[in-house]
N, C-alpha and C. Protein backbone atom coordinates (compact mmCIF):
# COMPACT_ATOMS: atom_id res chain seq x y z
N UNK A 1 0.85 -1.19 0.00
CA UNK A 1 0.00 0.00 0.00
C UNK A 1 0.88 1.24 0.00
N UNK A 2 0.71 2.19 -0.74
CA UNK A 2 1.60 3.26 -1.45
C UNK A 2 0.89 4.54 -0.05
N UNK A 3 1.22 5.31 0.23
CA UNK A 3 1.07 6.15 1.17
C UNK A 3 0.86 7.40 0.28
N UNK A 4 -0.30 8.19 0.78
CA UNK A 4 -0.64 9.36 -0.36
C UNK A 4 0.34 10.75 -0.40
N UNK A 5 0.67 11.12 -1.21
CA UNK A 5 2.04 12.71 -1.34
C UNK A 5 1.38 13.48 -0.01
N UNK A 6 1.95 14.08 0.25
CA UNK A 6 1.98 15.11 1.01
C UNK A 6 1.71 16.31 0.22
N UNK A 7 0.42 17.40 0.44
CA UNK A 7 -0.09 18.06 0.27
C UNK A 7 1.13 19.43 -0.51
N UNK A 8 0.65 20.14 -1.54
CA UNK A 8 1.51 20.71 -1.86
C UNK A 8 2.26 22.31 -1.05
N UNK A 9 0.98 22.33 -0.71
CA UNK A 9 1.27 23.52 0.90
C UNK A 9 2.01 22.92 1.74
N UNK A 10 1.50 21.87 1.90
CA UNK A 10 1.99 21.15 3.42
C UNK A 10 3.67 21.18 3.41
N UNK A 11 3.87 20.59 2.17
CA UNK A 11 5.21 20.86 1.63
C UNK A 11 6.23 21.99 1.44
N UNK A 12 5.19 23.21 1.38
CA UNK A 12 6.13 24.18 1.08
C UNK A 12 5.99 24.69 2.21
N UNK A 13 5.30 24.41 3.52
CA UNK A 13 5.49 24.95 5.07
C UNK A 13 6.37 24.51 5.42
N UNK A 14 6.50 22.79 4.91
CA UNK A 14 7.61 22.24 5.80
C UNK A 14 8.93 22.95 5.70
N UNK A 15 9.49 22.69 4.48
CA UNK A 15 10.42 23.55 3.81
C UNK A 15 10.89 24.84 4.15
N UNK A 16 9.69 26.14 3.96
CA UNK A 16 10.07 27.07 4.66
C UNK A 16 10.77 27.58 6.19
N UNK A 17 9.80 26.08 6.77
CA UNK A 17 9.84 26.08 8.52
C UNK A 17 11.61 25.37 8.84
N UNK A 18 11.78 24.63 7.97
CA UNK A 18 12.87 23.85 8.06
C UNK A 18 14.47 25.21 8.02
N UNK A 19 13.82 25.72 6.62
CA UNK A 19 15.03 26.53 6.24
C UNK A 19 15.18 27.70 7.45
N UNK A 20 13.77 28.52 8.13
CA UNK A 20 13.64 29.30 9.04
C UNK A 20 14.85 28.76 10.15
N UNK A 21 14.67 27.24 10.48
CA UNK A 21 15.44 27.07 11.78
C UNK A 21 17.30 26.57 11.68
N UNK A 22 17.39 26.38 10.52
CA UNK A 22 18.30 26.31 9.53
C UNK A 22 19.60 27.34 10.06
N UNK A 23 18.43 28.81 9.98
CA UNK A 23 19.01 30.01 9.98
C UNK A 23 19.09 30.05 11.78
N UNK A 24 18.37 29.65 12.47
CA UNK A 24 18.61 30.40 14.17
C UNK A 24 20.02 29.81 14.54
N UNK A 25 20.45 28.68 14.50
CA UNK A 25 22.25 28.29 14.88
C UNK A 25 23.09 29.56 15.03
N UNK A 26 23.09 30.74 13.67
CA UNK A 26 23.69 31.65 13.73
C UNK A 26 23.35 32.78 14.26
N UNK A 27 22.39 32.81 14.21
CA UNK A 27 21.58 33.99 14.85
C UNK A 27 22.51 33.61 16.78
N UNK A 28 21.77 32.54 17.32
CA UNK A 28 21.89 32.25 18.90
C UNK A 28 23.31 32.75 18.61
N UNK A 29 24.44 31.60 17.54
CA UNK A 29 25.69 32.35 18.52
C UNK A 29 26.22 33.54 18.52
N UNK A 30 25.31 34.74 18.13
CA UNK A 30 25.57 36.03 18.07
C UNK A 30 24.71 36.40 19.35
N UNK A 31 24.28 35.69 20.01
CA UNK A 31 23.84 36.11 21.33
C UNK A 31 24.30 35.38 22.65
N UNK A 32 25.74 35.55 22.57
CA UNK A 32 26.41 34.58 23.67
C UNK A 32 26.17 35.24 24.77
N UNK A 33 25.92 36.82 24.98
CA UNK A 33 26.63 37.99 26.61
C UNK A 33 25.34 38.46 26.20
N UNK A 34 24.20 38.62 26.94
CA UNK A 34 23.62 40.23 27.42
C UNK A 34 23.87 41.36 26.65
N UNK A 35 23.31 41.99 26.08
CA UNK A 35 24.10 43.24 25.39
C UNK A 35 24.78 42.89 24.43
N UNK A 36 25.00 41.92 23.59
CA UNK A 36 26.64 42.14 23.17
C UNK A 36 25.44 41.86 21.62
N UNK A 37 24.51 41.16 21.55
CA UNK A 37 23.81 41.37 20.15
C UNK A 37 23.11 42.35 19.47
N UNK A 38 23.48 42.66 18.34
CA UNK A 38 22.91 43.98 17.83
C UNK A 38 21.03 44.15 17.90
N UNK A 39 21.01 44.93 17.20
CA UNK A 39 19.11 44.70 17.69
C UNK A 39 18.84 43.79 17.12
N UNK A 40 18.67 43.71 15.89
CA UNK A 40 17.81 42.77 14.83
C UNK A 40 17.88 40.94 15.75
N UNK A 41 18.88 40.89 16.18
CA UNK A 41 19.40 39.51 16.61
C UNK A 41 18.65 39.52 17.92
N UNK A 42 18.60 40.37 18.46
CA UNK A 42 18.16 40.30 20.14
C UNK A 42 16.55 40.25 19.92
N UNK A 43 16.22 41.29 18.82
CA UNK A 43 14.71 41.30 18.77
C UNK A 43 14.23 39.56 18.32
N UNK A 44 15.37 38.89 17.28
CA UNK A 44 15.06 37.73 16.61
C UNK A 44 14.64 36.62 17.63
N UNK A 45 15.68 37.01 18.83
CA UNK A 45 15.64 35.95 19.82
C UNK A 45 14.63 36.20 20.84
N UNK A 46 14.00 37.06 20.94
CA UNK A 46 13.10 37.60 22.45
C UNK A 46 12.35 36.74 22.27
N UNK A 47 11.14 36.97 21.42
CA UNK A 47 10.06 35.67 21.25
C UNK A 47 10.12 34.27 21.85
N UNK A 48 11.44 33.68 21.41
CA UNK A 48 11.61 32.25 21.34
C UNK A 48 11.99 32.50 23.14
N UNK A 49 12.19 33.37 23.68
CA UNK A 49 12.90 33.23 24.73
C UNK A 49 12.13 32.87 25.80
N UNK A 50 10.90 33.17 25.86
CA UNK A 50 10.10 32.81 26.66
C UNK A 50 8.33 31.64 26.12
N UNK A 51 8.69 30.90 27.05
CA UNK A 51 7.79 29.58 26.82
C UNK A 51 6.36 30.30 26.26
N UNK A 52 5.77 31.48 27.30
CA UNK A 52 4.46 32.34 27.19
C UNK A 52 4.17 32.70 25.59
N UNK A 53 5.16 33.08 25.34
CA UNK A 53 5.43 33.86 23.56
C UNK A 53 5.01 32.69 22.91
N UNK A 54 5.94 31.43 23.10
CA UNK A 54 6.00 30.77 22.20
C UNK A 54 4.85 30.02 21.73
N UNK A 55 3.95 29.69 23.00
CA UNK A 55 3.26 28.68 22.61
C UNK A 55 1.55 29.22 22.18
N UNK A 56 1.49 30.90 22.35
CA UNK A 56 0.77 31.25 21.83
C UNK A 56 0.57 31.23 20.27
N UNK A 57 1.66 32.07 19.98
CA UNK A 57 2.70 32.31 18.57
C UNK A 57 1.74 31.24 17.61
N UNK A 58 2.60 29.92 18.32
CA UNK A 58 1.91 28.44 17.52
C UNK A 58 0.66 28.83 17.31
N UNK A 59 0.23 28.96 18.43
CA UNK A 59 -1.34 28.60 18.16
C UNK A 59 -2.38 29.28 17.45
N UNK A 60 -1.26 30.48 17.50
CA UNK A 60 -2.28 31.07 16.55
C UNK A 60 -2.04 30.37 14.79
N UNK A 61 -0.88 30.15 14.66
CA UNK A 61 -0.92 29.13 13.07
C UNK A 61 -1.95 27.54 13.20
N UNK A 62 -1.61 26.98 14.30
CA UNK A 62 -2.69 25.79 14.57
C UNK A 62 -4.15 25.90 14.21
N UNK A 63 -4.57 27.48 14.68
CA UNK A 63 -6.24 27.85 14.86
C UNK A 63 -6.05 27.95 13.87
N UNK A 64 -5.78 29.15 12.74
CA UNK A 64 -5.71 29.41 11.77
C UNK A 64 -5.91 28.13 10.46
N UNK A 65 -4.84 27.57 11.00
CA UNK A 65 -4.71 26.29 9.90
C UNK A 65 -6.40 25.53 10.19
N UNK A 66 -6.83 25.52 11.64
CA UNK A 66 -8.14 24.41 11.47
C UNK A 66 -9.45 25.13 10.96
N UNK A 67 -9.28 26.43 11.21
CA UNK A 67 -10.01 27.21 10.54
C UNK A 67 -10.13 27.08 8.49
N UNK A 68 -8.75 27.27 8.57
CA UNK A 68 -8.94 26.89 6.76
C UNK A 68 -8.74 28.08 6.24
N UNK A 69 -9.33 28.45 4.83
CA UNK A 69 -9.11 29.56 4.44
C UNK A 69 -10.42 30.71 4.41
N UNK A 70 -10.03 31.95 4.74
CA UNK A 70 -8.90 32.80 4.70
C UNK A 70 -7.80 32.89 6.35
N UNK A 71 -8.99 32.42 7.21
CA UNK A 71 -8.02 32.45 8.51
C UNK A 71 -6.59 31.75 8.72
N UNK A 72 -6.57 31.11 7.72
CA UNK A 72 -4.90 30.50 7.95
C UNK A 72 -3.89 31.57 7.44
N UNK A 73 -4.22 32.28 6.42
CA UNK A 73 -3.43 33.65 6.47
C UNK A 73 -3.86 34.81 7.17
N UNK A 74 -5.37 35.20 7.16
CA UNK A 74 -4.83 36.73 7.69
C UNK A 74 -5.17 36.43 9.61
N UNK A 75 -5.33 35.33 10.21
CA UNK A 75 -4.85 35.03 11.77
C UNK A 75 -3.12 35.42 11.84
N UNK A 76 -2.26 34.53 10.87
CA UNK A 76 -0.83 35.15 11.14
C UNK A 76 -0.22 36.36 10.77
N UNK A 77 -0.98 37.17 9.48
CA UNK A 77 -0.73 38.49 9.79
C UNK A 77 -1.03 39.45 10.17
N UNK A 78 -2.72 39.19 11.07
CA UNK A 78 -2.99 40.06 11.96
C UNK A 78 -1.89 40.27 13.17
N UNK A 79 -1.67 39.06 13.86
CA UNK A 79 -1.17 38.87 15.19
C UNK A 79 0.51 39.41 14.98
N UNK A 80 1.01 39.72 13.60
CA UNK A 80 2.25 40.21 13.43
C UNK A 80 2.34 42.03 13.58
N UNK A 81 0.91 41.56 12.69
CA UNK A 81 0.86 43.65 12.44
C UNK A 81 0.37 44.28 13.78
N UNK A 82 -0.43 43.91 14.25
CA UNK A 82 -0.73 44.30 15.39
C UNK A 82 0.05 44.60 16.72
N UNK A 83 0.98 42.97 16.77
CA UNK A 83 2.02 43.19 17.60
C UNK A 83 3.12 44.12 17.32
N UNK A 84 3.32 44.64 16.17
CA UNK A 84 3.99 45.22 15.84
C UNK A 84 3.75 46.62 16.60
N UNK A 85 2.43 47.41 16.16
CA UNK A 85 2.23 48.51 16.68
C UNK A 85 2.11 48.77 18.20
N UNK A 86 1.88 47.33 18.74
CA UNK A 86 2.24 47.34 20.38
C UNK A 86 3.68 46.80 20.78
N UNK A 87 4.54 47.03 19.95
CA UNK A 87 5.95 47.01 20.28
C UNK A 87 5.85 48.64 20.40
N UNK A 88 5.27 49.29 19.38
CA UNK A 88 6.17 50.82 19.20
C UNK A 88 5.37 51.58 20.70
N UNK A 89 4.30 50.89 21.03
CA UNK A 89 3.94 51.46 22.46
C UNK A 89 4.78 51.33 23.26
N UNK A 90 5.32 50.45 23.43
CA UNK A 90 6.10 49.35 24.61
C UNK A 90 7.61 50.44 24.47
N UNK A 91 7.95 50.66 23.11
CA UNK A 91 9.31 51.33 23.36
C UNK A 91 9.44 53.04 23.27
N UNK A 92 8.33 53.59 23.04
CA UNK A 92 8.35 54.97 23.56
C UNK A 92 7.29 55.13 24.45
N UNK A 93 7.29 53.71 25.84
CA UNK A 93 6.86 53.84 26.92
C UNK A 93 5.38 54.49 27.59
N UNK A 94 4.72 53.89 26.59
CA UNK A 94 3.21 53.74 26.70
C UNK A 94 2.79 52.65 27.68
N UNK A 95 2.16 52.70 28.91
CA UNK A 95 1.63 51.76 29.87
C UNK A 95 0.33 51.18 28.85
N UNK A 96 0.48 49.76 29.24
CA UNK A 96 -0.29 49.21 28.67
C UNK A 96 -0.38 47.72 30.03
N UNK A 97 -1.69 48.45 31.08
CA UNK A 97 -1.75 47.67 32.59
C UNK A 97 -2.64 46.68 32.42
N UNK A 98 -2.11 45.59 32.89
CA UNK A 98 -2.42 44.00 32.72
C UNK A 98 -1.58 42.85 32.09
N UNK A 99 -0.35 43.73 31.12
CA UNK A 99 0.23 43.24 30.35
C UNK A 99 0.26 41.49 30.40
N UNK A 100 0.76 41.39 31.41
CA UNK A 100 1.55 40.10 31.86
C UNK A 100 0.18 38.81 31.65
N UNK A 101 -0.82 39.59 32.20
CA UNK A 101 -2.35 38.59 32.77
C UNK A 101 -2.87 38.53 31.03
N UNK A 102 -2.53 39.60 30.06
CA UNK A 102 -2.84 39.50 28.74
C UNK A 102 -2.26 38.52 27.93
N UNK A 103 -0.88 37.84 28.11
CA UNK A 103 -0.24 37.25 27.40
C UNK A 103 -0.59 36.38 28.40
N UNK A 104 -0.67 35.83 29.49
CA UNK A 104 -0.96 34.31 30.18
C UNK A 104 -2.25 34.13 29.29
N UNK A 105 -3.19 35.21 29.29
CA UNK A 105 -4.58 34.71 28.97
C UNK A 105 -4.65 34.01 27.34
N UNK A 106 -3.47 34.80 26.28
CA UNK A 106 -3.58 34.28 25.40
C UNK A 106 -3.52 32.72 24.89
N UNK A 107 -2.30 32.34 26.15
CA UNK A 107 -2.06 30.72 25.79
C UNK A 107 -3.64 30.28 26.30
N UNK A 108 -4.04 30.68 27.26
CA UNK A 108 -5.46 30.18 27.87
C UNK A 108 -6.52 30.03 26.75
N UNK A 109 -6.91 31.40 25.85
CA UNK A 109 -7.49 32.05 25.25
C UNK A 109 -7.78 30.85 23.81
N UNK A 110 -6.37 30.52 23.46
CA UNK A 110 -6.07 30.26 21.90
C UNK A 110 -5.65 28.71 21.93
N UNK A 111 -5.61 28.37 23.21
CA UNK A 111 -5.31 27.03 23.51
C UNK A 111 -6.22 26.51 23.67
N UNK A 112 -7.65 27.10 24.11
CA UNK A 112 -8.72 26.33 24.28
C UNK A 112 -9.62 26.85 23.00
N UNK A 113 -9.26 27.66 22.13
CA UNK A 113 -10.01 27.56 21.10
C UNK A 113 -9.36 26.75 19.41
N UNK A 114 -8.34 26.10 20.00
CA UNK A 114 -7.65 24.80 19.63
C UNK A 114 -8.72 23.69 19.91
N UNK A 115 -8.65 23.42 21.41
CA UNK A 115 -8.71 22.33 21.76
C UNK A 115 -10.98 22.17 21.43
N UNK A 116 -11.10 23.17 21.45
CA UNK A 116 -12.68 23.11 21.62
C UNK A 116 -12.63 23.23 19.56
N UNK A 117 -11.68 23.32 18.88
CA UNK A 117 -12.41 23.30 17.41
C UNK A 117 -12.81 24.83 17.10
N UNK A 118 -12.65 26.00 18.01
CA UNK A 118 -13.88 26.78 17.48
C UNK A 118 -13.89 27.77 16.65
N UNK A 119 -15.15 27.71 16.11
CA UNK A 119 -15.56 28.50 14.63
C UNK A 119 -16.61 29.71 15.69
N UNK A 120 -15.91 31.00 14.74
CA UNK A 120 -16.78 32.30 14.73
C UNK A 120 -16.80 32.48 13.64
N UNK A 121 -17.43 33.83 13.09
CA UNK A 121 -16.76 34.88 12.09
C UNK A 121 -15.32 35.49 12.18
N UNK A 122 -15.06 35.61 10.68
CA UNK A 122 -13.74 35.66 10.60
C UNK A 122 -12.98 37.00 11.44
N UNK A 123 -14.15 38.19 11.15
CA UNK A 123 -13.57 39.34 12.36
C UNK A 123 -13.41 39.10 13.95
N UNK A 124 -14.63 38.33 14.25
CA UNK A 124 -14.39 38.21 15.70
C UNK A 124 -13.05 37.26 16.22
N UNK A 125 -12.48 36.25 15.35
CA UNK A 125 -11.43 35.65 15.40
C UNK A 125 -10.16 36.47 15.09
N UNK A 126 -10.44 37.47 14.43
CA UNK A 126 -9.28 37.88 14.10
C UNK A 126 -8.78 39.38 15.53
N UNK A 127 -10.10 39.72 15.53
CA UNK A 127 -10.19 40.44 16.39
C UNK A 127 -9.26 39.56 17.74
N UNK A 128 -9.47 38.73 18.20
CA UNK A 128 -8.96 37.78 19.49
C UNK A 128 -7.36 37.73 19.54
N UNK A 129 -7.53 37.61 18.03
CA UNK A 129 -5.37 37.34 18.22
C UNK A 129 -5.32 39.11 18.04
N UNK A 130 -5.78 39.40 17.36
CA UNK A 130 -5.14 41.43 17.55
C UNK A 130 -4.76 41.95 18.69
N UNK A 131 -6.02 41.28 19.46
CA UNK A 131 -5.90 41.63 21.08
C UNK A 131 -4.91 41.17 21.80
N UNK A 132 -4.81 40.07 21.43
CA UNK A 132 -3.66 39.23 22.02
C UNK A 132 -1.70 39.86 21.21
N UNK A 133 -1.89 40.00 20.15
CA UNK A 133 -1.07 40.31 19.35
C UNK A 133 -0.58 41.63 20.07
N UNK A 134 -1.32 42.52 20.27
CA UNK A 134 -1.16 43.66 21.14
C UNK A 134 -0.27 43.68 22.65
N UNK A 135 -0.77 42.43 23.49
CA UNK A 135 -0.22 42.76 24.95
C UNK A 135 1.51 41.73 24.20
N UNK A 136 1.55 41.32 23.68
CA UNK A 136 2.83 40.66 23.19
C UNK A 136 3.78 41.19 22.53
N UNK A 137 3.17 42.27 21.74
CA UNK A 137 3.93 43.59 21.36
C UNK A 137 4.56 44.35 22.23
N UNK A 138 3.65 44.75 22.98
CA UNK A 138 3.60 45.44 24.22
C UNK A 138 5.02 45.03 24.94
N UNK A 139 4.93 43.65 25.23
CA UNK A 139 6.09 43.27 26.00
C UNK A 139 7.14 43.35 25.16
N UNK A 140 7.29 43.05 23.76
CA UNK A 140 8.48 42.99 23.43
C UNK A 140 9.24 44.53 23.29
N UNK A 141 8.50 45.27 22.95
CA UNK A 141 9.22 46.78 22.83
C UNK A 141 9.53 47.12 24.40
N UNK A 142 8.44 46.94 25.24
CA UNK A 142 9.46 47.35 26.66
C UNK A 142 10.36 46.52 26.92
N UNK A 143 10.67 45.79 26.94
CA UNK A 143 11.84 44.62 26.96
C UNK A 143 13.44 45.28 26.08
N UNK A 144 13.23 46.06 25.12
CA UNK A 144 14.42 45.83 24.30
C UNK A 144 15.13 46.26 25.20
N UNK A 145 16.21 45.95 25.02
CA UNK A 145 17.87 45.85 25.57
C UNK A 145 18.19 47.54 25.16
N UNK A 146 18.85 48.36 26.29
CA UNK A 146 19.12 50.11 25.56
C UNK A 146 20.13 49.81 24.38
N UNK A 147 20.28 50.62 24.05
CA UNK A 147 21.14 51.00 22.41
C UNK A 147 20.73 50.05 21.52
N UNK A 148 19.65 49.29 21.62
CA UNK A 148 19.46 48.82 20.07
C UNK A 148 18.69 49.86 19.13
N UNK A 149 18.90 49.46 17.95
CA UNK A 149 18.31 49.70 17.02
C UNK A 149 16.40 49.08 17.09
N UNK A 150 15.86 50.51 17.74
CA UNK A 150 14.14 50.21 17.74
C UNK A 150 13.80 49.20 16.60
N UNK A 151 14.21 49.94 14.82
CA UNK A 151 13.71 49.34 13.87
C UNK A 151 13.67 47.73 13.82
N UNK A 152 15.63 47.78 13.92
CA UNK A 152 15.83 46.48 13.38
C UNK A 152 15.39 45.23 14.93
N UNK A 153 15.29 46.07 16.01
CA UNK A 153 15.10 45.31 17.04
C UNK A 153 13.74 44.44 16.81
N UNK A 154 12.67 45.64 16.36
CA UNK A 154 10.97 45.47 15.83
C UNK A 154 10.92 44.38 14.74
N UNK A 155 11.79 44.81 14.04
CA UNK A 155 11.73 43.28 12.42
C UNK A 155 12.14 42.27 13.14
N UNK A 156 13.11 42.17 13.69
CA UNK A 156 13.82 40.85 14.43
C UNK A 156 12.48 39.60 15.30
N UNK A 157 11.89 40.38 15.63
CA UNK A 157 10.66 39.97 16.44
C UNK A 157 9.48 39.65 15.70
N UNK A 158 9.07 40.71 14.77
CA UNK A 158 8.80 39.97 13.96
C UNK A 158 8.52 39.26 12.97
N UNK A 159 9.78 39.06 12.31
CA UNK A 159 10.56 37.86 11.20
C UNK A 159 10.04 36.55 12.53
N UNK A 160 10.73 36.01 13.99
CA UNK A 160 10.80 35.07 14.71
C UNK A 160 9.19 34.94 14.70
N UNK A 161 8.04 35.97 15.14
CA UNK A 161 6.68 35.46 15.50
C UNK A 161 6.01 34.81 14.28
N UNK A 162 6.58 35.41 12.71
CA UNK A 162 6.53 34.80 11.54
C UNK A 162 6.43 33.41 11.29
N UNK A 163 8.23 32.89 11.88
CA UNK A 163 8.55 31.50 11.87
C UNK A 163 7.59 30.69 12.82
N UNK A 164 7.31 31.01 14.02
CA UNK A 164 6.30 30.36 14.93
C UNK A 164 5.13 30.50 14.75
N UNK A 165 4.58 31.21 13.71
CA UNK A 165 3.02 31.15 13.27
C UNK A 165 3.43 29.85 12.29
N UNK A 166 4.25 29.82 11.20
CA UNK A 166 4.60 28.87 10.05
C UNK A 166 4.60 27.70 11.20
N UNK A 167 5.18 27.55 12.32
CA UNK A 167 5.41 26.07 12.71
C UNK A 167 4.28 25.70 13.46
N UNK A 168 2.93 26.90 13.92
CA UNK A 168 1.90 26.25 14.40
C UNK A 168 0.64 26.07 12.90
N UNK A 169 1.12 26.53 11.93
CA UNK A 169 0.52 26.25 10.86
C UNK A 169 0.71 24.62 9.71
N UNK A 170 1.74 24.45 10.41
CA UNK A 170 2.37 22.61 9.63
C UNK A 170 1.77 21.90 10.67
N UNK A 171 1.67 22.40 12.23
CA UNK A 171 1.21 21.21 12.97
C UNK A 171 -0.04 21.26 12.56
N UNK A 172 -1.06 23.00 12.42
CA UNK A 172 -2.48 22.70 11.94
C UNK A 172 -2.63 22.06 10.70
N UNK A 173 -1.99 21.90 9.99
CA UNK A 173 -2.35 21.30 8.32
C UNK A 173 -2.12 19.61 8.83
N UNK A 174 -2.17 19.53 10.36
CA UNK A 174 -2.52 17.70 9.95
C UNK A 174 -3.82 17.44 10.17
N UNK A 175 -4.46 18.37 10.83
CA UNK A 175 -6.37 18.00 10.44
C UNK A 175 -6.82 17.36 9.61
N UNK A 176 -6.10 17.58 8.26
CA UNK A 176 -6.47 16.75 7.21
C UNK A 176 -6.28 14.85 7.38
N UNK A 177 -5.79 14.76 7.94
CA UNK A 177 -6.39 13.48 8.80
C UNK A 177 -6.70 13.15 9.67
N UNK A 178 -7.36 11.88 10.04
CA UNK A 178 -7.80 11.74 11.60
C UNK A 178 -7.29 12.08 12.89
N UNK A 179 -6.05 11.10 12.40
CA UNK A 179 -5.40 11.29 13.58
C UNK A 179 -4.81 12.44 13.62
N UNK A 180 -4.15 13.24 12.63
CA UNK A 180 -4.15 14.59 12.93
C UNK A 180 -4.39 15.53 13.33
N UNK A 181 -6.27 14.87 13.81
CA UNK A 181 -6.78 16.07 14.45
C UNK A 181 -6.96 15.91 15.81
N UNK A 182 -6.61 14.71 16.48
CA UNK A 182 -6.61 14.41 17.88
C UNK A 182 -5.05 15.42 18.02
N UNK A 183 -3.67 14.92 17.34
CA UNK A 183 -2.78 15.29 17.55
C UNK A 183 -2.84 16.90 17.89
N UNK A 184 -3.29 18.03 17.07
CA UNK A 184 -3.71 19.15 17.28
C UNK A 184 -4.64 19.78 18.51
N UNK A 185 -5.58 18.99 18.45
CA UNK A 185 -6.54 19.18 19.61
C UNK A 185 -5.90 18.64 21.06
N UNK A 186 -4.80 18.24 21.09
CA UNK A 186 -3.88 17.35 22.39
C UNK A 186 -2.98 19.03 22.22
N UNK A 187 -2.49 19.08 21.13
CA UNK A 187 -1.92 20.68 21.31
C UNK A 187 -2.27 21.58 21.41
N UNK A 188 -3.69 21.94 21.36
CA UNK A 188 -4.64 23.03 21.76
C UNK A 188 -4.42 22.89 23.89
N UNK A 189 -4.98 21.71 23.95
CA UNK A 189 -4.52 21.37 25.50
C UNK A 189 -3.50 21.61 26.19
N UNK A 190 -2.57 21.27 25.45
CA UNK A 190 -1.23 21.52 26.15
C UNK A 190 -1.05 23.49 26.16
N UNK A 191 -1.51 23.92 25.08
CA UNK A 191 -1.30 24.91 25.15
C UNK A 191 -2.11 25.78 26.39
N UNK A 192 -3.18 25.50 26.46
CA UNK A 192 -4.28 26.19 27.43
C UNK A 192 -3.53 25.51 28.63
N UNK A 193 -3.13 24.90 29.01
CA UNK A 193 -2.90 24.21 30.25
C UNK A 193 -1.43 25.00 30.56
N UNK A 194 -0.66 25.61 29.69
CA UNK A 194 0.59 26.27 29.98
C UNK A 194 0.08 27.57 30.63
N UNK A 195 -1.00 28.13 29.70
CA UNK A 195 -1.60 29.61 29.62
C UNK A 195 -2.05 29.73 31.12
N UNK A 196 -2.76 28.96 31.24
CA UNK A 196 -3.15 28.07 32.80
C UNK A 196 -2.06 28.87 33.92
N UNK A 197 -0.91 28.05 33.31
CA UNK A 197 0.11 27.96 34.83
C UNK A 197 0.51 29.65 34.75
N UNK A 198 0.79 29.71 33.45
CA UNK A 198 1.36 31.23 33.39
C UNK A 198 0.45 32.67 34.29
N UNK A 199 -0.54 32.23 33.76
CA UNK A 199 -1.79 33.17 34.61
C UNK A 199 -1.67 32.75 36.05
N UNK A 200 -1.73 31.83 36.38
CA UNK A 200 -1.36 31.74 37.48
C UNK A 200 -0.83 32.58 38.64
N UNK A 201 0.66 32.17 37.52
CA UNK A 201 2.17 32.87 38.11
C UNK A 201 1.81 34.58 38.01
N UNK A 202 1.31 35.07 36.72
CA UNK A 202 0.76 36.18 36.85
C UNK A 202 0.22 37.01 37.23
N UNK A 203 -0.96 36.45 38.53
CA UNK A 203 -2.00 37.08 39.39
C UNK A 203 -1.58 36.83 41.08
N UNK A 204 -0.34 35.83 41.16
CA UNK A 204 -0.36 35.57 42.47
C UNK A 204 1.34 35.77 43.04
């Protein structure tokens, strides 16, 4: 019994996602000391640096992907553009209060609308990661390291939230089979159950 091709998207996620991580080896060892990486590199690495970032990031390519189309694209470039403009809050020091309880809530938020399957309209979904896209912005512009470069610090971050939408978008493109979709919906869980601890840690 011959096993069926692999989807021609599916293929060119993998690929992309592959070559994306291809590239971080060099990136990290330009971030050996504190300080010592220029912006673009420091912004590249913030994301990945913390578990909270990351496993939202995914999920928003996961939802996206079970959603289908158009939400499998404009879920990952809402949550880029958006975060973007709540970086430029974050670094000419705009309060933006709750921050921390905003990004726990997202793994909560996007992890259980993984794990539950769920369908809205495409604004009100998109609307959810904006929101979310926002307090994650937020953190990354107050975060930058002094003397970087704002710009290249801002692309660095997000080029990386890019690559982690692409890698929660290959895990969503296994819906297309059965078991694919337990596998996803076990990662919707895991994700809400992180969001979980993080909120947690956040309020207490």
């Amino acid at each position: 019994m011959t096993r069926a091709p692999l989807p021609v998207a599916l293929r060119c996620a993998i690929a992309a996602l592959v070559l994306g991580f291809l590239l971080l080896p060099g990136a990290a060892q330009a971030h050996i000391v504190k300080g010592e990486a220029i912006g673009f590199v420091s912004g590249f690495l913030h994301p990945v640096s913390g578990l909270d970032h990351i496993i939202a990031m995914v999920a928003v390519g996961m939802w996206g992907a079970q959603l289908g189309r158009p939400a499998i694209w404009v879920l990952p470039l809402t949550f880029p553009l958006v975060m973007a403009f709540g970086g430029f809050l974050g670094l000419i020091g705009v309060p933006l209060p709750g921050a921390e309880i905003g990004i726990a809530l997202s793994g909560v938020v996007l992890g259980a609308a993984v794990l539950s399957q769920f369908r809205a309209p495409l604004w009100l979904v998109a609307t959810i990661v904006g929101i979310f896209g926002l307090f994650h912005g937020h953190a990354h512009g107050a975060e930058m390291p002094p003397g970087h470069n704002p710009l290249l610090y801002s692309a660095g971050f997000v080029l990386a939230t890019g690559l982690l939408h692409l890698c929660g978008i290959v895990i969503g493109l296994l819906h297309r089979w059965r078991w694919g979709g337990y596998v996803i919906r076990a990662g919707g869980g895991a994700v809400m159950a992180g969001g979980l601890i993080f909120l947690w840690q956040a309020v207490t």
